[in-house]
Protein backbone atom coordinates (compact mmCIF):
# COMPACT_ATOMS: atom_id res chain seq x y z
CA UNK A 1 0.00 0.00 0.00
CA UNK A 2 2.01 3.41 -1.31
CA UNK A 3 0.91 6.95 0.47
CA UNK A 4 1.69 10.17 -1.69
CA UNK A 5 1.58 13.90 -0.05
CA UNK A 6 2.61 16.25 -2.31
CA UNK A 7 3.44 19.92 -2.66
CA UNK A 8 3.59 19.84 -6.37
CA UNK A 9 1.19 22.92 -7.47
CA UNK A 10 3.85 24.46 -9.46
CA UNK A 11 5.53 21.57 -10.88
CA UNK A 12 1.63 20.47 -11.77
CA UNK A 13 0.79 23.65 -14.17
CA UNK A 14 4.58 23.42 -15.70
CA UNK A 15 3.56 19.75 -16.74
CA UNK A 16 -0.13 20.11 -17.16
CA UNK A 17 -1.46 18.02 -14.04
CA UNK A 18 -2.34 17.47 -11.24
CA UNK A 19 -0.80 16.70 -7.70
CA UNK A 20 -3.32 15.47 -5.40
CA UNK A 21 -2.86 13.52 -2.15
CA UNK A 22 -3.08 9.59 -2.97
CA UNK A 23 -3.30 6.32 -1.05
CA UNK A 24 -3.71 3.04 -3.19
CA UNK A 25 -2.67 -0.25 -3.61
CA UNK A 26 0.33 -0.15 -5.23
CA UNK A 27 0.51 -4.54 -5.83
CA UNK A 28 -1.03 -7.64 -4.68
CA UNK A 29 0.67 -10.49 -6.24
CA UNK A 30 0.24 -13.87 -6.72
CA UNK A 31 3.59 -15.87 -7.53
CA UNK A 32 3.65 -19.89 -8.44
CA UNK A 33 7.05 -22.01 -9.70
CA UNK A 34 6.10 -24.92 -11.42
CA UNK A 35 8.80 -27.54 -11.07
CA UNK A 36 8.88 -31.60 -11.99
CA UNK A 37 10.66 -34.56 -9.70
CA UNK A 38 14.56 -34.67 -9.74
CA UNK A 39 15.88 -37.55 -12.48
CA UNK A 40 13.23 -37.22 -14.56
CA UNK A 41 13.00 -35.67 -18.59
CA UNK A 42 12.02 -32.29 -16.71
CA UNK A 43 13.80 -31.81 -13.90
CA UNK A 44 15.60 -28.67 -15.03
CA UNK A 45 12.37 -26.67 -16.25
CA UNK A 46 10.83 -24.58 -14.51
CA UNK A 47 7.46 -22.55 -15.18
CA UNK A 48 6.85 -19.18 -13.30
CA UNK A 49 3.46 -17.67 -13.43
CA UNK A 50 2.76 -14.03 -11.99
CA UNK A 51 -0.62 -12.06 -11.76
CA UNK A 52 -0.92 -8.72 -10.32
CA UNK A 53 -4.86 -8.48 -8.27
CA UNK A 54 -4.24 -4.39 -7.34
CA UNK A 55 -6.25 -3.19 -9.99
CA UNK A 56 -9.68 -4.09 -11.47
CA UNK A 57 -8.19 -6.16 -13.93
CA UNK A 58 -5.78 -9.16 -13.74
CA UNK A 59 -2.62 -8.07 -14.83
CA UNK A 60 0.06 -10.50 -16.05
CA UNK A 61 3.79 -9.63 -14.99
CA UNK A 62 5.75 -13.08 -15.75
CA UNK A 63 4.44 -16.18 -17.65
CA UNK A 64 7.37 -18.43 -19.40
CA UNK A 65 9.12 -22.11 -19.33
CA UNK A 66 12.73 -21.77 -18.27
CA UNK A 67 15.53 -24.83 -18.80
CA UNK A 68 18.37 -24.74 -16.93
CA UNK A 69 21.56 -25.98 -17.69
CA UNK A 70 20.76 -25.34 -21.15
CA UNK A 71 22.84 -23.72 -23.42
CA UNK A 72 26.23 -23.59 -21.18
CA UNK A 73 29.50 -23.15 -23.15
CA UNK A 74 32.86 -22.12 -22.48
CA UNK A 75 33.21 -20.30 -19.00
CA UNK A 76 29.58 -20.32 -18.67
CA UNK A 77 29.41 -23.11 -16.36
CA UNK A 78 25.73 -22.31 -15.10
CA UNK A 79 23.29 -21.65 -18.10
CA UNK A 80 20.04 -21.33 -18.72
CA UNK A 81 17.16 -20.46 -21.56
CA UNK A 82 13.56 -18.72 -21.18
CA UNK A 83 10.99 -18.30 -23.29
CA UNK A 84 7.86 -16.27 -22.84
CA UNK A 85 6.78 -13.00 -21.12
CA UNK A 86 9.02 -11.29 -18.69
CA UNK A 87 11.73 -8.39 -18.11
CA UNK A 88 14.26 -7.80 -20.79
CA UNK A 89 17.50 -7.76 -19.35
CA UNK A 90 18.76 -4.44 -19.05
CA UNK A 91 19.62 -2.33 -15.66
CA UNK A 92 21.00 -2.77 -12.21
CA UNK A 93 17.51 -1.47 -10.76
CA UNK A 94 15.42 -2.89 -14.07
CA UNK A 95 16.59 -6.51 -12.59
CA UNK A 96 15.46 -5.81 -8.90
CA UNK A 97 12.25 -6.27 -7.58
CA UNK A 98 10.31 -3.54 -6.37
CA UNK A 99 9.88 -4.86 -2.89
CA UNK A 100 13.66 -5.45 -2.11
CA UNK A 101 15.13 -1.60 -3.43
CA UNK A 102 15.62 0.40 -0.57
CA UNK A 103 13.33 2.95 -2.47
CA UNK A 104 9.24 3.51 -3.42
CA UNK A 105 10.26 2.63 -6.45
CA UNK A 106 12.41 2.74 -9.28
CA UNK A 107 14.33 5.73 -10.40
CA UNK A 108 13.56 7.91 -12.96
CA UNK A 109 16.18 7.11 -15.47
CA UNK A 110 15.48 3.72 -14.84
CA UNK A 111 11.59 4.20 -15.28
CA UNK A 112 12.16 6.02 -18.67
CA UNK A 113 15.08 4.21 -20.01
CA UNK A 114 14.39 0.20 -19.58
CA UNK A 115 12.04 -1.42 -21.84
CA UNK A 116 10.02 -3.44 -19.01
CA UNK A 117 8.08 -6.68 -19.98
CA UNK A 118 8.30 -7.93 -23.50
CA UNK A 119 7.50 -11.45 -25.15
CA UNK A 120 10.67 -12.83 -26.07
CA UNK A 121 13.63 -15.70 -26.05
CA UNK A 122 16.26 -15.40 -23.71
CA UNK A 123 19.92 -16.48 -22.67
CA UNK A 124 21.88 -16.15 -19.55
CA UNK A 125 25.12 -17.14 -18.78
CA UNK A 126 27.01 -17.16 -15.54
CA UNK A 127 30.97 -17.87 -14.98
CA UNK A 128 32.43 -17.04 -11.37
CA UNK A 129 32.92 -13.08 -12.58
CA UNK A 130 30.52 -12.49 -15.12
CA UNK A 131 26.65 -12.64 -16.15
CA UNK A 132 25.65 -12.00 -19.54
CA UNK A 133 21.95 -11.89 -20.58
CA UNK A 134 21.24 -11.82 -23.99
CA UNK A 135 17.60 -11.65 -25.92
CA UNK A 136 15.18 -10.97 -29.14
CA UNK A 137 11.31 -9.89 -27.99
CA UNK A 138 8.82 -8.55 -28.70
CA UNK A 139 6.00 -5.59 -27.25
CA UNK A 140 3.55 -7.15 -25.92
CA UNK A 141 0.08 -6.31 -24.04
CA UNK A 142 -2.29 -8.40 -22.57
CA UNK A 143 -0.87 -11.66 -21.76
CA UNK A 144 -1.55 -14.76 -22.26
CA UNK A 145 -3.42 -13.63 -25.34
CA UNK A 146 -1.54 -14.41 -28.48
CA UNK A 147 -3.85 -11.55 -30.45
CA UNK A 148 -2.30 -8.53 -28.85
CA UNK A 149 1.18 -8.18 -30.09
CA UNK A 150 2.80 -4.87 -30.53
CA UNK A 151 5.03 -3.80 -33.33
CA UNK A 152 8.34 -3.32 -31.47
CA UNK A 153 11.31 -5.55 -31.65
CA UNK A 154 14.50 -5.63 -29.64
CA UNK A 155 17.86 -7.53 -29.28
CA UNK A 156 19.14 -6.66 -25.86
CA UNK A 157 22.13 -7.96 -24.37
CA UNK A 158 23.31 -7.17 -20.69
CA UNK A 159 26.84 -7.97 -19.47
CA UNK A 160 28.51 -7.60 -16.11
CA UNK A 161 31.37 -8.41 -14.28
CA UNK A 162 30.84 -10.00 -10.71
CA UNK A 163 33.55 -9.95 -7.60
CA UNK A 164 31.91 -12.03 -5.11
CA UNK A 165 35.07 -11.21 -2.89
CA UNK A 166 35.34 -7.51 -2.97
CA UNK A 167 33.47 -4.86 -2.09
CA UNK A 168 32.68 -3.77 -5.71
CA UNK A 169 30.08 -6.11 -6.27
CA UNK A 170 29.14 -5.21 -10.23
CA UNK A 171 29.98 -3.41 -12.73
CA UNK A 172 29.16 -3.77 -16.52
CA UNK A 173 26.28 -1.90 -19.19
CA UNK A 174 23.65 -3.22 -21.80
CA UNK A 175 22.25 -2.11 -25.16
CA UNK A 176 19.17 -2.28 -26.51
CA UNK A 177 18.75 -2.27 -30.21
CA UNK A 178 14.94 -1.49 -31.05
CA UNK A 179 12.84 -1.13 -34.19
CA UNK A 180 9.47 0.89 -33.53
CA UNK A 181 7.51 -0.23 -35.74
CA UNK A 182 4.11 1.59 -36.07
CA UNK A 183 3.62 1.92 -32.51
CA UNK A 184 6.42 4.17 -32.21
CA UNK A 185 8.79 4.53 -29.13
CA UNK A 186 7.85 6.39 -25.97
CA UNK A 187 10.10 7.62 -22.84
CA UNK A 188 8.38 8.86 -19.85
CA UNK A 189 9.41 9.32 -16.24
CA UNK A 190 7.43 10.09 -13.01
CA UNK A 191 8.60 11.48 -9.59
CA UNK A 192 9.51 8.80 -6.82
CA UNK A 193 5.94 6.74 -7.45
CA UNK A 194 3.46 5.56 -9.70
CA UNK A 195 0.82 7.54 -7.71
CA UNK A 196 1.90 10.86 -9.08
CA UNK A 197 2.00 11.52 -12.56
CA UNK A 198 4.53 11.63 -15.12
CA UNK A 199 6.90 14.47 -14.46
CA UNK A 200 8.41 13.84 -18.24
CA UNK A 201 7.16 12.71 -21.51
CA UNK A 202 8.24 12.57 -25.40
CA UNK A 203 4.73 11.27 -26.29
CA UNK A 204 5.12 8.81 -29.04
CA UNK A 205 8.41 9.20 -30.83
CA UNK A 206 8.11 7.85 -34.40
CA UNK A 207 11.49 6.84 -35.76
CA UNK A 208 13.58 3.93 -37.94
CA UNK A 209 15.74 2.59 -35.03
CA UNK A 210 16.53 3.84 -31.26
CA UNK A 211 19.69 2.67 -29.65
CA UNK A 212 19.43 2.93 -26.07
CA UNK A 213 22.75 2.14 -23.63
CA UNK A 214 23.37 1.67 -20.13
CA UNK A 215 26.33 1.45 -17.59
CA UNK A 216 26.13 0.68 -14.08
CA UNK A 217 28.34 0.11 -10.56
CA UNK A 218 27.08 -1.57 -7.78
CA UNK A 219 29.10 -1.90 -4.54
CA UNK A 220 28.17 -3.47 -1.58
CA UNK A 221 29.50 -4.25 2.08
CA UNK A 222 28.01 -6.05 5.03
CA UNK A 223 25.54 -2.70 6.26
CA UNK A 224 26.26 0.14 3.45
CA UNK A 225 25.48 -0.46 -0.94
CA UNK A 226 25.83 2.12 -3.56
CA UNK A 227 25.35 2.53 -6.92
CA UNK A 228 25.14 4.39 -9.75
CA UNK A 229 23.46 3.88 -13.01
CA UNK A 230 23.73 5.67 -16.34
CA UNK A 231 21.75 5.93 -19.43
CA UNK A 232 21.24 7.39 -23.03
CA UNK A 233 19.13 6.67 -26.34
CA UNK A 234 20.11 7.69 -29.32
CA UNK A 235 17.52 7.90 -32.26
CA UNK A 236 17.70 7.63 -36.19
CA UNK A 237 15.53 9.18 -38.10
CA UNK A 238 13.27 10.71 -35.17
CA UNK A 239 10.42 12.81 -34.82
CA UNK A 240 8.67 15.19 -37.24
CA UNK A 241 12.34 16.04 -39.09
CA UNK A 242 13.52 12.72 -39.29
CA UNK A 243 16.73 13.54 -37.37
CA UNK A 244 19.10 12.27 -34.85
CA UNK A 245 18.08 12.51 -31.16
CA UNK A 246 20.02 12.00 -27.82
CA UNK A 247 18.15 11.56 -24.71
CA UNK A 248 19.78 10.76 -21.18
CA UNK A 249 19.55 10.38 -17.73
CA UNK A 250 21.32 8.84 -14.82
CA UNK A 251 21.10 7.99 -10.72
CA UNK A 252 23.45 7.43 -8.38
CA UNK A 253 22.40 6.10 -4.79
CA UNK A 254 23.16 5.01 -0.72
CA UNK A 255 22.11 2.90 0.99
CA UNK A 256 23.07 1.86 5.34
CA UNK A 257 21.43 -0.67 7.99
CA UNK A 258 21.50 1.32 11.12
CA UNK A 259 20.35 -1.35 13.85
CA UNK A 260 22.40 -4.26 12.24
CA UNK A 261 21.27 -6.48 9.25
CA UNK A 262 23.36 -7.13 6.18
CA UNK A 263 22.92 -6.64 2.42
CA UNK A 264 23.36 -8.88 -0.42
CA UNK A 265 22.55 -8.96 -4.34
CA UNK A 266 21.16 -12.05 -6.59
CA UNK A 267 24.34 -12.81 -8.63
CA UNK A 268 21.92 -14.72 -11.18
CA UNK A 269 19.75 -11.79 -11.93
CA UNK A 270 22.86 -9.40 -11.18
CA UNK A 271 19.94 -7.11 -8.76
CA UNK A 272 19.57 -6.22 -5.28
CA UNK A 273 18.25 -8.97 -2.90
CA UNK A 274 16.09 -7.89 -0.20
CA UNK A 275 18.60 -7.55 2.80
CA UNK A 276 18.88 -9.72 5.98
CA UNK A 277 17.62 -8.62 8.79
CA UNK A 278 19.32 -8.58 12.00
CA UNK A 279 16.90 -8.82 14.83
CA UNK A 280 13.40 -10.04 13.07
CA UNK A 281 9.90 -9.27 14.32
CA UNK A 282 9.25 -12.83 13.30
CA UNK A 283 11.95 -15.65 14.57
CA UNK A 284 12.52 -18.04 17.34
CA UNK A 285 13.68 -14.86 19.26
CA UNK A 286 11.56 -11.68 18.12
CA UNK A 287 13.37 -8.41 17.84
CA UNK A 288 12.43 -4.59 16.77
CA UNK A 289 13.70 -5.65 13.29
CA UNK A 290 16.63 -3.02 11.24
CA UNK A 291 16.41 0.21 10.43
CA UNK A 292 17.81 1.51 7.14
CA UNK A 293 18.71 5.03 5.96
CA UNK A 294 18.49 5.50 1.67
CA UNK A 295 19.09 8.11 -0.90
CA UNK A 296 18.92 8.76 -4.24
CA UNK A 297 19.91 11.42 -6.85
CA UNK A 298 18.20 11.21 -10.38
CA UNK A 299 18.49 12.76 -13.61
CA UNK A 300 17.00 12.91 -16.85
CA UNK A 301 16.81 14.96 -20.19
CA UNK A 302 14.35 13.86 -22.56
CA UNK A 303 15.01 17.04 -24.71
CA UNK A 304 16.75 17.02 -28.19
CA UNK A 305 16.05 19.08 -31.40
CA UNK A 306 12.19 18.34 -31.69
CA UNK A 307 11.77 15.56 -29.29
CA UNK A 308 10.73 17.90 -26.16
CA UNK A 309 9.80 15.47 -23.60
CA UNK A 310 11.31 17.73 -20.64
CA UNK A 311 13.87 17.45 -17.89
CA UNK A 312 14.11 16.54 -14.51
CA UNK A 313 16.35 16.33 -11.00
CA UNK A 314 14.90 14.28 -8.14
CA UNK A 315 16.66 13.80 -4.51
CA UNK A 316 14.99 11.03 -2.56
CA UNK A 317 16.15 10.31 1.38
CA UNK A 318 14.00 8.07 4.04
CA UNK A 319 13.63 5.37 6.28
CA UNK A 320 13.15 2.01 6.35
CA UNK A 321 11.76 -0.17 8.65
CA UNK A 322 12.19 -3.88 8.26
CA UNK A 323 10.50 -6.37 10.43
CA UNK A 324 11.28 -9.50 7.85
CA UNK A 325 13.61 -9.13 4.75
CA UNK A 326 10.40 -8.45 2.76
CA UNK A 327 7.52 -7.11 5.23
CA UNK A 328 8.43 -3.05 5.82
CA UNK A 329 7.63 0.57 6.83
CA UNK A 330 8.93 3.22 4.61
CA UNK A 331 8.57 6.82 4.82
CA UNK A 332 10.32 9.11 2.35
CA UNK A 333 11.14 12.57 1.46
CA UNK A 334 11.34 14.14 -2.55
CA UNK A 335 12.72 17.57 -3.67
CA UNK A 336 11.52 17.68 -7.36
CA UNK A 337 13.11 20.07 -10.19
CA UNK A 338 11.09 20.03 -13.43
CA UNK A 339 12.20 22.19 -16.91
CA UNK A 340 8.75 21.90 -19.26
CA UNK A 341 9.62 22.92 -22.72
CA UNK A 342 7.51 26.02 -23.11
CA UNK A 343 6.48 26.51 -19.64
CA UNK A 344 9.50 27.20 -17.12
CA UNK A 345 11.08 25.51 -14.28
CA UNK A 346 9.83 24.72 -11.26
CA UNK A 347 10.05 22.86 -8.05
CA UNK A 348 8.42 21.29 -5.46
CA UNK A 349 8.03 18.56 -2.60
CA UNK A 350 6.56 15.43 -1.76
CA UNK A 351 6.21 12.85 1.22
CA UNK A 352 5.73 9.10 0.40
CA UNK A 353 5.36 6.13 1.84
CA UNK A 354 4.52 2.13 2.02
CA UNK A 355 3.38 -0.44 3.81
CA UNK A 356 4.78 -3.87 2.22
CA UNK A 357 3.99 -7.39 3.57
CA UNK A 358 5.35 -9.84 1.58
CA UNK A 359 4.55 -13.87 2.31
C-alpha cells in the first residue's frame, strides 16, 4: 500500500497536471514455480506464473518455461534459456524487484530508459565473474493472449562483471537495439511513485531505429550499498524532421542498515536482494527488526532538437523499517526540479510512503 503527499502545485501547471494527495494499492501479487521430480525428462524446467490483483483487472507480470543448464558453453558453467513474457534484461535497478530496493520505487532514469516486460527468447550465462543476458522480444500487451502483439522488436544484451570477494560487487552496461515499428517509441518518467504523474514525456516518438545504452556500478558491504546507473538513447531518423536525437539520464544512490542487518545482491539476476535482517519481528527470538537510511539522486533529459519530452532532477532520502527481509515501513522525502519545454522551471516537494507485507 504506497501513500503520496505532495506539494507539487507548481511543478503540476509546468507539466499540465495534477498533484493530489493519494493512497492506493500499489501490488497484490500472486507468484507460483512450477517444477517436476529430480531424475526425470524435466527436472531442469521450470514454469513461473505471476498475476498482479491491485487493480480491477488481472494483470500478467511473468508467464514463461525456463531450462536450466541449457545452453552452457565455455566459462559459462551455469546456463540457462527462457521463453515467454518477462523483463528484458537491461539495468542494475530494471533486474530488482520492487519490494527489495531500498526505495518507493524505481528511479527515474530507470523508469524512462528500460524497456520493461516484452514477449521474447532469452539467454543467460554465468561464470564465477561475469553474467551475460542476452535476448530478441517482442512488445507485448495483454498476456496470455496471443492476439495482442505490438510492433516493437528488440535484441538486448546485458553484461557484467561479478567480484563475489570484494566490495565492488558489479559493474558492466547493456544495449538495446529497437525497431518501432508503427507503434512508435515512448520515454516517460514520473517522480519517486506511480501515484503521481509523469513528471516527463516525449509522447510517441516515431522513428527507424533507437539505440538505447546503459552502464552501471554496484558496490556493496556487510551494512552500506551504492550505486550508480547511467543511461542514453540515441535515435535515427526521429520525430517530425527525421533527425538524430540524444536523450539521457542517470542515478546514483546510498544505501546503510543502522540497527544491524546485512545486504546482499542475486548474482543470477545481477539485482539487489532484499537484505537480511538482524533482529526479526518474526523468529525463534523476536526483535524490533533493522532500520535503514536510503538516498537517491536522479536525472534525466528527454530534450533534443524536436523531441521535447522535458527534464528533470529528483533527490529522494527516508527510512526504512524492516520487520522481515520483505515485510516493511517506509517513509520518504522528494525535492523535485522540473524544466517543461515552453512553460519554465519549477520545483516542489513530496512525502511518500509504504506499507509492504510480503509472504
Amino acid at each position: 500500500m504506497d501513500i503520496a503527499d505532495p506539494d507539487l502545485g507548481a511543478v503540476g501547471r509546468a507539466v499540465d497536471a495534477d498533484f493530489d494527495r493519494v493512497l492506493n494499492l500499489r501490488r497484490a501479487r500472486w507468484l507460483a514455480d512450477i517444477g517436476f521430480a529430480e531424475g526425470g525428462p524435466l527436472e531442469d524446467v521450470k514454469i513461473r506464473a505471476q498475476v498482479d490483483f491491485a487493480s480491477s483487472v488481472i494483470d500478467w507480470k511473468d508467464l514463461y518455461v525456463r531450462r536450466n543448464g541449457a545452453g552452457a558453453f565455455g566459462p559459462f558453467d551455469k546456463a540457462y534459456i527462457k521463453g515467454g513474457h518477462f523483463r528484458e534484461p537491461m539495468g542494475l535497478e530494471a533486474m530488482t524487484s520492487v519490494s527489495h530496493l531500498p526505495f518507493i520505487e524505481r528511479s527515474a532514469a530507470t523508469n524512462a530508459f528500460t524497456p520493461g516486460r516484452s514477449r521474447g527468447v532469452q539467454w543467460s550465462g554465468r561464470s564465477d565473474q561475469w553474467l551475460v543476458q542476452a535476448g530478441a522480444f517482442r512488445a507485448a500487451d495483454g498476456i496470455p493472449f496471443p492476439d495482442e502483439l505490438g510492433s516493437e522488436r528488440s535484441l538486448t544484451l546485458r553484461a557484467v562483471r561479478q567480484d563475489p570477494d570484494g566490495a565492488l560487487a558489479q559493474v558492466g552496461g547493456g544495449i538495446s537495439l529497437r525497431d518501432p515499428g508503427d507503434d512508435g517509441i515512448r520515454f516517460r518518467s514520473r517522480p519517486g511513485t506511480r501515484l503521481l504523474a509523469p513528471t516527463t514525456d516525449t509522447k510517441s516518438i516515431d522513428a527507424s531505429r533507437f539505440l538505447i545504452g546503459s552502464a552501471e556500478a554496484l558496490w556493496l558491504d556487510e551494512g552500506h550499498t551504492a550505486s550508480v546507473e547511467w543511461f542514453v538513447g540515441h535515435g535515427i531518423d526521429a520525430g517530425p524532421n527525421r533527425e538524430a536525437v540524444t536523450l539521457a539520464g542517470a542515478h546514483a544512490s546510498f544505501a546503510a542498515l543502522l540497527t544491524g542487518g546485512h545486504h546482499s545482491w542475486n548474482r543470477g539476476r545481477g539485482g539487489y536482494r532484499a537484505p537480511g535482517v538482524a533482529d526479526a519481528w518474526i523468529s525463534r527470538s523476536p526483535g524490533s527488526g533493522s532500520v535503514e537510511f536510503a538516498a537517491r539522486l536522479g536525472w534525466v533529459d528527454l530534450n533534443d532538437g524536436a523531441v521535447q519530452g522535458g527534464r528533470t532532477w529528483d533527490l529522494e532520502c527516508g527510512l526504512n523499517w524492516y520487520l522481515q527481509p520483505a515485510t516493511r515501513f517506509m517513509i520518504h522525502g522528494l525535492l523535485l526540479s522540473v524544466d517543461s519545454p515552453g512553460r519554465g522551471h519549477e520545483y516542489g516537494s513530496a512525502v511518500l510512503a509504504r506499507i509492504q507485507l510480503q509472504l
